[in-house]
N, C-alpha and C. Protein backbone atom coordinates (compact mmCIF):
# COMPACT_ATOMS: atom_id res chain seq x y z
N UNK A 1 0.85 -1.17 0.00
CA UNK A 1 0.00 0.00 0.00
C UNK A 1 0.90 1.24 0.00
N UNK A 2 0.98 2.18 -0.70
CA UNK A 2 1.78 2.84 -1.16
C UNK A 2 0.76 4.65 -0.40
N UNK A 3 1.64 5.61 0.09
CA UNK A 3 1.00 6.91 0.59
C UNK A 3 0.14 7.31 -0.43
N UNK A 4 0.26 6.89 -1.76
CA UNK A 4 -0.26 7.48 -2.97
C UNK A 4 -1.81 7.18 -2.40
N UNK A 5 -2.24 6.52 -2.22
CA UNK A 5 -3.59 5.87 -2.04
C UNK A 5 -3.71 6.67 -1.15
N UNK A 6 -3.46 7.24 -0.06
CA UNK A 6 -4.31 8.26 0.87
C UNK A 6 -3.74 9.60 0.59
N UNK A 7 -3.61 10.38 -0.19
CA UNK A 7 -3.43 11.73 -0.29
C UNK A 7 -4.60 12.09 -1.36
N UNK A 8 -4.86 13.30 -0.57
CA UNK A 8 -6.03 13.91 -1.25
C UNK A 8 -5.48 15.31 -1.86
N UNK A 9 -6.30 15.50 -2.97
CA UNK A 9 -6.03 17.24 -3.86
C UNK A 9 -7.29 18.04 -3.22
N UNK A 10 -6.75 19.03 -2.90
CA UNK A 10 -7.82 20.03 -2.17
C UNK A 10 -7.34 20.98 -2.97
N UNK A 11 -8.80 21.56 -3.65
CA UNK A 11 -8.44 22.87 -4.34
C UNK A 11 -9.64 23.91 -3.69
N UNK A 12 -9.40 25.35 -4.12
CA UNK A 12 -10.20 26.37 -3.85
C UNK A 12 -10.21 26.95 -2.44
N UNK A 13 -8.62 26.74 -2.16
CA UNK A 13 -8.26 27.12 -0.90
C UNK A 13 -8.14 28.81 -0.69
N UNK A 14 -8.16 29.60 0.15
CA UNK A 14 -7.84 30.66 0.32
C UNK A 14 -6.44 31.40 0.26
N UNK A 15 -6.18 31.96 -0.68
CA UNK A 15 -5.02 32.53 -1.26
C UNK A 15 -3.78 32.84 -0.18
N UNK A 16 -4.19 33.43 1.40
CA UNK A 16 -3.36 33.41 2.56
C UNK A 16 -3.82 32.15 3.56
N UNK A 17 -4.23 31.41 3.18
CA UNK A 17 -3.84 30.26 4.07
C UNK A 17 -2.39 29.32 3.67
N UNK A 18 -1.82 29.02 4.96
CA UNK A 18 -0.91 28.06 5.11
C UNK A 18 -1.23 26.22 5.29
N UNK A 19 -0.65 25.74 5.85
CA UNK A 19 -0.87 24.16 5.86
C UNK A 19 -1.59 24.30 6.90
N UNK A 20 -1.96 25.14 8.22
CA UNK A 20 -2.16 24.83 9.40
C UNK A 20 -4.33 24.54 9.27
N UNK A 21 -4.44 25.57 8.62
CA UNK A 21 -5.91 25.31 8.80
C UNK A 21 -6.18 24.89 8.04
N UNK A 22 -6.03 23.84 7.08
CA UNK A 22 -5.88 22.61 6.15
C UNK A 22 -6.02 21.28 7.28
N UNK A 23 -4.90 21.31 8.24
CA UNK A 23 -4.51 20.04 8.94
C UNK A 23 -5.55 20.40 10.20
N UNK A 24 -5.88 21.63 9.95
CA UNK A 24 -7.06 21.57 11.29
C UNK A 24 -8.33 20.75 10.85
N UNK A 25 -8.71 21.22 9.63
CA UNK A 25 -10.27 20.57 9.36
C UNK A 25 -10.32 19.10 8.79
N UNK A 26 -9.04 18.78 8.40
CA UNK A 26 -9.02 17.55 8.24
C UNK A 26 -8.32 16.47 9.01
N UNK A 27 -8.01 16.70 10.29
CA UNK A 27 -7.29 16.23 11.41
C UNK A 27 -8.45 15.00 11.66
N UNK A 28 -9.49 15.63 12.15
CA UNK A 28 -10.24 14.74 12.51
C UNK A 28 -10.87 13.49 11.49
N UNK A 29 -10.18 13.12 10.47
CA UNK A 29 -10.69 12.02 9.94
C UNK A 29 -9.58 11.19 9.98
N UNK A 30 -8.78 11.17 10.75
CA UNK A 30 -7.29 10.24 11.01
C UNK A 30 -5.79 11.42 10.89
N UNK A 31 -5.04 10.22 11.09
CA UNK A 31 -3.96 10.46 11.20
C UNK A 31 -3.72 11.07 10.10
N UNK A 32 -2.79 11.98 9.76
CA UNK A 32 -2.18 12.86 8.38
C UNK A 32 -0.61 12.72 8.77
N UNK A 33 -0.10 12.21 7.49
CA UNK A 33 1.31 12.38 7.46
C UNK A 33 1.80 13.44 6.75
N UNK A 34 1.45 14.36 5.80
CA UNK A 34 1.71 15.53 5.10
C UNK A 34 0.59 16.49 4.53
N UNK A 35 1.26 17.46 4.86
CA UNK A 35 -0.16 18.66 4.52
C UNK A 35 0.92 19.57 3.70
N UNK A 36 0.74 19.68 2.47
CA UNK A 36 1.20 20.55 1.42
C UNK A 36 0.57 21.47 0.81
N UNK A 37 0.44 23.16 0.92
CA UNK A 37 -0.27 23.72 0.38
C UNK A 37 0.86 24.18 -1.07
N UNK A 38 0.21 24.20 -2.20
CA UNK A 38 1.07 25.00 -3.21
C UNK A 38 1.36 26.18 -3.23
N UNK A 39 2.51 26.90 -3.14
CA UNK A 39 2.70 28.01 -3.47
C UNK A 39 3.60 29.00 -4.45
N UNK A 40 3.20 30.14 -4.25
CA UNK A 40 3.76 31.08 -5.96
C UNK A 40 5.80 30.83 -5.40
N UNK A 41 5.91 30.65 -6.33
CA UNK A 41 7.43 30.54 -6.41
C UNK A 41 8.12 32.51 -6.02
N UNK A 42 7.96 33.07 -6.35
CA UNK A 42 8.16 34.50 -6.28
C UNK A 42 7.57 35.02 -4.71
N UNK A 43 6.06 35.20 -5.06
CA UNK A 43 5.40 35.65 -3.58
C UNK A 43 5.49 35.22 -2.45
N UNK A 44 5.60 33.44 -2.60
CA UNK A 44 5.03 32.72 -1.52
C UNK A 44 3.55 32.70 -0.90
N UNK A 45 2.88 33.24 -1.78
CA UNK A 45 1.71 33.04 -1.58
C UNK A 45 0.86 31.51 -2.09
N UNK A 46 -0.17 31.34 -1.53
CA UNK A 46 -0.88 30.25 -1.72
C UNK A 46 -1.12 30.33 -3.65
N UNK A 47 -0.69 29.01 -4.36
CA UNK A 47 -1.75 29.24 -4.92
C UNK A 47 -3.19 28.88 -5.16
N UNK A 48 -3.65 28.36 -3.49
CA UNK A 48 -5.04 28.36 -3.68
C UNK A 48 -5.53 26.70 -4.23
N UNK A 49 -4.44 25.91 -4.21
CA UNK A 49 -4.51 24.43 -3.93
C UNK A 49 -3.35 23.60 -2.89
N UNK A 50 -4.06 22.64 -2.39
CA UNK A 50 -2.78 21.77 -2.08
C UNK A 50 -2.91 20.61 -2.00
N UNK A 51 -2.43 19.62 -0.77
CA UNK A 51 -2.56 17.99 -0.82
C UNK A 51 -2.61 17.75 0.63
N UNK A 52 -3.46 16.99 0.59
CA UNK A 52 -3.06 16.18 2.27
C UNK A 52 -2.65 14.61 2.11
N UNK A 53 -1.99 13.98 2.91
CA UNK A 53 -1.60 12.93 2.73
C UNK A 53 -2.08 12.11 3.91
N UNK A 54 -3.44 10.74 4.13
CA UNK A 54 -3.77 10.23 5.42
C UNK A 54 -2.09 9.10 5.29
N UNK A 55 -2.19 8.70 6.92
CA UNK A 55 -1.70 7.38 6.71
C UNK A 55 -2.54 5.92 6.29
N UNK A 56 -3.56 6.05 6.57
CA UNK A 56 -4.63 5.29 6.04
C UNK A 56 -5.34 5.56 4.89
N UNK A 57 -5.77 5.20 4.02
CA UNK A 57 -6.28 5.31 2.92
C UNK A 57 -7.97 5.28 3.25
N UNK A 58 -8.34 4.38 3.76
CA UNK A 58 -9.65 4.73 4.17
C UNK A 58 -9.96 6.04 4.36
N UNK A 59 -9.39 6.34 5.53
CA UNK A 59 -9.67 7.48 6.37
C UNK A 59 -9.58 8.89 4.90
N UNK A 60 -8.52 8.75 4.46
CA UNK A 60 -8.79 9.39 3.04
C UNK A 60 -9.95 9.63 2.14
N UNK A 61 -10.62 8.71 2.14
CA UNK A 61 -11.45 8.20 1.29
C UNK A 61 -12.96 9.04 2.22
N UNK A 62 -13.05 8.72 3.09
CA UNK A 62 -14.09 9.52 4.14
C UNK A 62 -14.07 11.03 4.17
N UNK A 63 -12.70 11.33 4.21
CA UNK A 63 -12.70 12.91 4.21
C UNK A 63 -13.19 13.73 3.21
N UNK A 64 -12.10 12.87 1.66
CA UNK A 64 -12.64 13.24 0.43
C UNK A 64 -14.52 13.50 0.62
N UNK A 65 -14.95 12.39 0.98
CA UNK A 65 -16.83 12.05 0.84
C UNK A 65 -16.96 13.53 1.66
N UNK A 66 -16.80 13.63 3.04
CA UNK A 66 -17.09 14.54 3.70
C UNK A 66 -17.28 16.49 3.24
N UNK A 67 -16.08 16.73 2.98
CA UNK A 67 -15.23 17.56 2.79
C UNK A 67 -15.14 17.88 1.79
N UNK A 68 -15.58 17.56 0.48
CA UNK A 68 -15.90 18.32 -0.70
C UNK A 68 -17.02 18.94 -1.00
N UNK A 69 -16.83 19.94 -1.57
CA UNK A 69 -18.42 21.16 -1.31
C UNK A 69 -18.51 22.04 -0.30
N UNK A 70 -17.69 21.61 0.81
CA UNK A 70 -17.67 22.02 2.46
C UNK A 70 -17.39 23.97 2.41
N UNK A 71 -17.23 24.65 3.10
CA UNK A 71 -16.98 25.57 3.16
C UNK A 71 -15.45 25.54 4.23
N UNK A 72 -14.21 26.42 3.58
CA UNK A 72 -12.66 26.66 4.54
C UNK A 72 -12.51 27.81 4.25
N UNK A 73 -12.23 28.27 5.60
CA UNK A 73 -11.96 30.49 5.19
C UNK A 73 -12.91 30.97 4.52
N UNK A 74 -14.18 30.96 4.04
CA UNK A 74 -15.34 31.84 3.34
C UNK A 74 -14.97 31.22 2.05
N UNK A 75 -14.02 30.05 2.00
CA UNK A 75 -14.40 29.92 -0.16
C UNK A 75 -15.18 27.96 0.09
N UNK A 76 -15.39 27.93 -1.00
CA UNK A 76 -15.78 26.29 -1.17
C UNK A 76 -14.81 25.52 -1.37
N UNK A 77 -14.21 24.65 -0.83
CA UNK A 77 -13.20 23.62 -1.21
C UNK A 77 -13.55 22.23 -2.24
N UNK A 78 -12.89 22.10 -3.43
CA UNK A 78 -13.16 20.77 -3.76
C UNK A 78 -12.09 19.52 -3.51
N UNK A 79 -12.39 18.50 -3.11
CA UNK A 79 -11.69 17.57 -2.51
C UNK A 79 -11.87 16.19 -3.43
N UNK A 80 -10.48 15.62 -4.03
CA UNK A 80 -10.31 14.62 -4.87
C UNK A 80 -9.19 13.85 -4.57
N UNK A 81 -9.31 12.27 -5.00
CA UNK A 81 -7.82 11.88 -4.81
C UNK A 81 -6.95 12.45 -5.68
N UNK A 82 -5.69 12.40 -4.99
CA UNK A 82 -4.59 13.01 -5.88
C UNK A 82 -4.24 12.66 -7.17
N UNK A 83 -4.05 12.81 -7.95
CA UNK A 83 -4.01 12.06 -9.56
C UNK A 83 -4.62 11.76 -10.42
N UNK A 84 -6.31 12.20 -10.03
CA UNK A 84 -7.07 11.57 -10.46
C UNK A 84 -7.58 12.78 -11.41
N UNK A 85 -7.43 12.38 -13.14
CA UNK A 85 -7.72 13.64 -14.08
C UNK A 85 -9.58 13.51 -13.97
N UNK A 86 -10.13 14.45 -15.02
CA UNK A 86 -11.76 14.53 -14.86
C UNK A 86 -12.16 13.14 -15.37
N UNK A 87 -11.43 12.80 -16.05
CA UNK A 87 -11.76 11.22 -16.42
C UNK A 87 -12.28 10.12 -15.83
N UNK A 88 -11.02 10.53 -14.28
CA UNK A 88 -11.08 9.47 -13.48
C UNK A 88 -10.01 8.41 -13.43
N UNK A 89 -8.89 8.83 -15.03
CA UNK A 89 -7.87 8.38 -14.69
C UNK A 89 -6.59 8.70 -13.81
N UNK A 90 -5.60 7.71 -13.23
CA UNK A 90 -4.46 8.17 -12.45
C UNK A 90 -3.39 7.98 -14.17
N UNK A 91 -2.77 9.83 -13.09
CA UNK A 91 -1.09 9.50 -14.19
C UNK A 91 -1.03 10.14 -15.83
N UNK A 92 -0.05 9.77 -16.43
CA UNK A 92 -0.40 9.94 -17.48
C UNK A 92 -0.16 11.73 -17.82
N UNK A 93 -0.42 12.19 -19.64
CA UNK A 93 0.11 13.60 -19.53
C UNK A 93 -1.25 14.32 -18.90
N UNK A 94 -0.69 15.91 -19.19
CA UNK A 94 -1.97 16.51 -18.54
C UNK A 94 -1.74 17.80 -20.25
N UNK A 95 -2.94 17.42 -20.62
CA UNK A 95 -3.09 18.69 -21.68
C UNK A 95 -4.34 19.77 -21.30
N UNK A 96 -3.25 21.00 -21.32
CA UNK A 96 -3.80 22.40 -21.25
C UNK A 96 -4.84 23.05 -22.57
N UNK A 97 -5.76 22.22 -22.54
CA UNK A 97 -7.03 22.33 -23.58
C UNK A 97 -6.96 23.82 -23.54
N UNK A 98 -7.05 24.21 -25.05
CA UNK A 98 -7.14 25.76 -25.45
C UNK A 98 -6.04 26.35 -25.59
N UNK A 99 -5.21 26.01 -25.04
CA UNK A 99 -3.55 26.93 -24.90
C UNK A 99 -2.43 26.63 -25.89
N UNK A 100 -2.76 25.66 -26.61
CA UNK A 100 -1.62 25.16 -27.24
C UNK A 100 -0.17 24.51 -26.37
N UNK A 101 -0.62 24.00 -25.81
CA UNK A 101 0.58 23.53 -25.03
C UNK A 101 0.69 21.95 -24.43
N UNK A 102 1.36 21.35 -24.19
CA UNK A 102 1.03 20.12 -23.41
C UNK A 102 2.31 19.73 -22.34
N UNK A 103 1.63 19.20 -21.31
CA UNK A 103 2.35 19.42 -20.13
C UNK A 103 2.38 17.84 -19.64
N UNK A 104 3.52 17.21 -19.50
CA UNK A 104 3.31 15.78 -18.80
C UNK A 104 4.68 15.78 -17.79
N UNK A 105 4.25 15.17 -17.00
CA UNK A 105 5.20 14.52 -15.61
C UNK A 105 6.60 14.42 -16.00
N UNK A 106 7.43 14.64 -15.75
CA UNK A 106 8.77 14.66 -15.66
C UNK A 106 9.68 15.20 -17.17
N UNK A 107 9.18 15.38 -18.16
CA UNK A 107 9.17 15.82 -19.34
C UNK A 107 9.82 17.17 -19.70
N UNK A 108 8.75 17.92 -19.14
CA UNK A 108 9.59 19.53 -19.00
C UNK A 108 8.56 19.69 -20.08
N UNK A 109 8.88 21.00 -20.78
CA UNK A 109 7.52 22.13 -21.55
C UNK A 109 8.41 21.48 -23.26
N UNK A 110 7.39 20.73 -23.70
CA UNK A 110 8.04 20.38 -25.02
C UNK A 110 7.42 20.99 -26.07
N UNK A 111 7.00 22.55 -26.21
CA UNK A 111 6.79 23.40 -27.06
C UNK A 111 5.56 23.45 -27.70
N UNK A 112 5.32 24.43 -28.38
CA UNK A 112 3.87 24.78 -29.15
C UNK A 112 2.86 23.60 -29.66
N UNK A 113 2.18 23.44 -29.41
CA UNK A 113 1.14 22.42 -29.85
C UNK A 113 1.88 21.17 -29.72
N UNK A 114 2.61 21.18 -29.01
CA UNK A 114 3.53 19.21 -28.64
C UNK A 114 2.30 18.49 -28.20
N UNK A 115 1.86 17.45 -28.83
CA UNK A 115 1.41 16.06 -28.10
C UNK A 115 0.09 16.71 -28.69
N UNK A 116 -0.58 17.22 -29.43
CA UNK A 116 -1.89 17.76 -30.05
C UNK A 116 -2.04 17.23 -31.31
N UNK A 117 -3.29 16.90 -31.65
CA UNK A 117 -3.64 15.75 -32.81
C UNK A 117 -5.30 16.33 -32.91
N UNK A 118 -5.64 17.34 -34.07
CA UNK A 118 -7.08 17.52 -34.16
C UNK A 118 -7.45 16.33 -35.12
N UNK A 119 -9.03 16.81 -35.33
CA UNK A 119 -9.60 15.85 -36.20
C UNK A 119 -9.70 16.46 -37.56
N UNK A 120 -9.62 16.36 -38.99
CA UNK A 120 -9.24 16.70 -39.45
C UNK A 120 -10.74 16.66 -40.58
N UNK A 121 -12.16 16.56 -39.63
CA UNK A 121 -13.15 16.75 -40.54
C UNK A 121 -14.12 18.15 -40.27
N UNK A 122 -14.40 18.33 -41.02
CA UNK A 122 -14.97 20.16 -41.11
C UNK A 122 -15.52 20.32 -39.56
N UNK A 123 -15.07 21.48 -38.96
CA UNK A 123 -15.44 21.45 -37.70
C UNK A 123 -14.79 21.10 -36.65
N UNK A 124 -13.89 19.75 -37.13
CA UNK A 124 -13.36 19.59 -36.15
C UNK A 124 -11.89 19.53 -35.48
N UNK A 125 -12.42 20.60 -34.92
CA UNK A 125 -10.78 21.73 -34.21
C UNK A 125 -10.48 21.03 -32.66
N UNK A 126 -11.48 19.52 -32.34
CA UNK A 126 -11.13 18.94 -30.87
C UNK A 126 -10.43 17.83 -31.50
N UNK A 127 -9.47 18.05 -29.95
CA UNK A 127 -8.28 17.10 -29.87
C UNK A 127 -8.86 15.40 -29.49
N UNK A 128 -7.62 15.08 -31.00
CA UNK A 128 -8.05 13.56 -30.70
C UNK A 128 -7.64 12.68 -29.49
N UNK A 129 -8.07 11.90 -28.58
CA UNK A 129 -7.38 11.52 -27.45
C UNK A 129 -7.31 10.09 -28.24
N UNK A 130 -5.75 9.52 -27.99
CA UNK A 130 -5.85 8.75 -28.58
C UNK A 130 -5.17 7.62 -27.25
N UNK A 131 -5.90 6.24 -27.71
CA UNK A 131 -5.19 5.61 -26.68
C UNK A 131 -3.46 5.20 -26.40
C-alpha cells in the first residue's frame, strides 16, 4: 500500500492560508502524514490548492466524501484523490485544452502544440485523445 492511495487534492483554498488550517479541518478524519499547500514561487503566496496525505487510505477516502463542497476560510473547497484527471484516470500527460501547449510529468515544456492531434473533418478543431 503505497502513501499514494491516501493523499487527497484540495483545491479552492484561500489565497493566505498556510498548511495549518488545512490540517485543522481535516485532522479529525485520522492520522495525516503531510499537509502541502502550493505556493507562488516568487510571492510565496498560496496558490489556492494543495494535498493532504492520510496514513490510512480509508480514512482518506471519508474525508474526500465529507469535505468536498464544504466551506474553509469563506471559499468552497473541492476535494479529490490526488491524480485523479476529470476522467477518473491516475497518471499519465496533462493537456492544457485551449492553450496550445502540453504538459506531462517529468518531461519539462516540449513546445507549441507538442502532443496535439485535431480531427481533421470540417469542424473539427477537438483534440483527438488517442489511446
Amino acid at each position: 500500500m503505497s502513501s499514494e492511495e491516501g493523499k487527497l487534492f484540495v483545491a479552492g483554498l484561500n489565497f493566505n492560508n498556510d498548511e495549518q488550517p488545512l490540517e485543522d479541518h481535516f485532522s479529525s478524519f485520522g492520522p495525516i502524514s503531510e499537509v502541502v499547500v502550493v505556493k507562488d514561487r516568487e510571492t510565496q503566496r498560496s496558490r489556492g490548492f494543495g494535498f493532504i496525505t492520510f496514513t490510512n487510505p480509508e480514512h482518506a477516502s471519508v474525508a474526500m466524501k465529507a469535505m468536498n463542497g464544504e466551506s474553509l476560510d469563506g471559499g468552497q473547497i473541492h476535494v479529490d484523490h490526488a491524480g485523479k484527471s476529470a476522467r477518473g484516470t491516475r497518471g499519465g500527460a496533462f493537456v492544457a485544452h485551449g492553450c496550445g501547449r502540453s504538459y506531462s510529468r517529468g518531461v519539462g515544456d516540449q513546445g507549441y502544440g507538442s502532443g496535439r492531434y485535431y480531427d481533421s473533418r470540417p469542424g473539427g478543431r477537438e483534440p483527438l485523445h488517442l489511446a
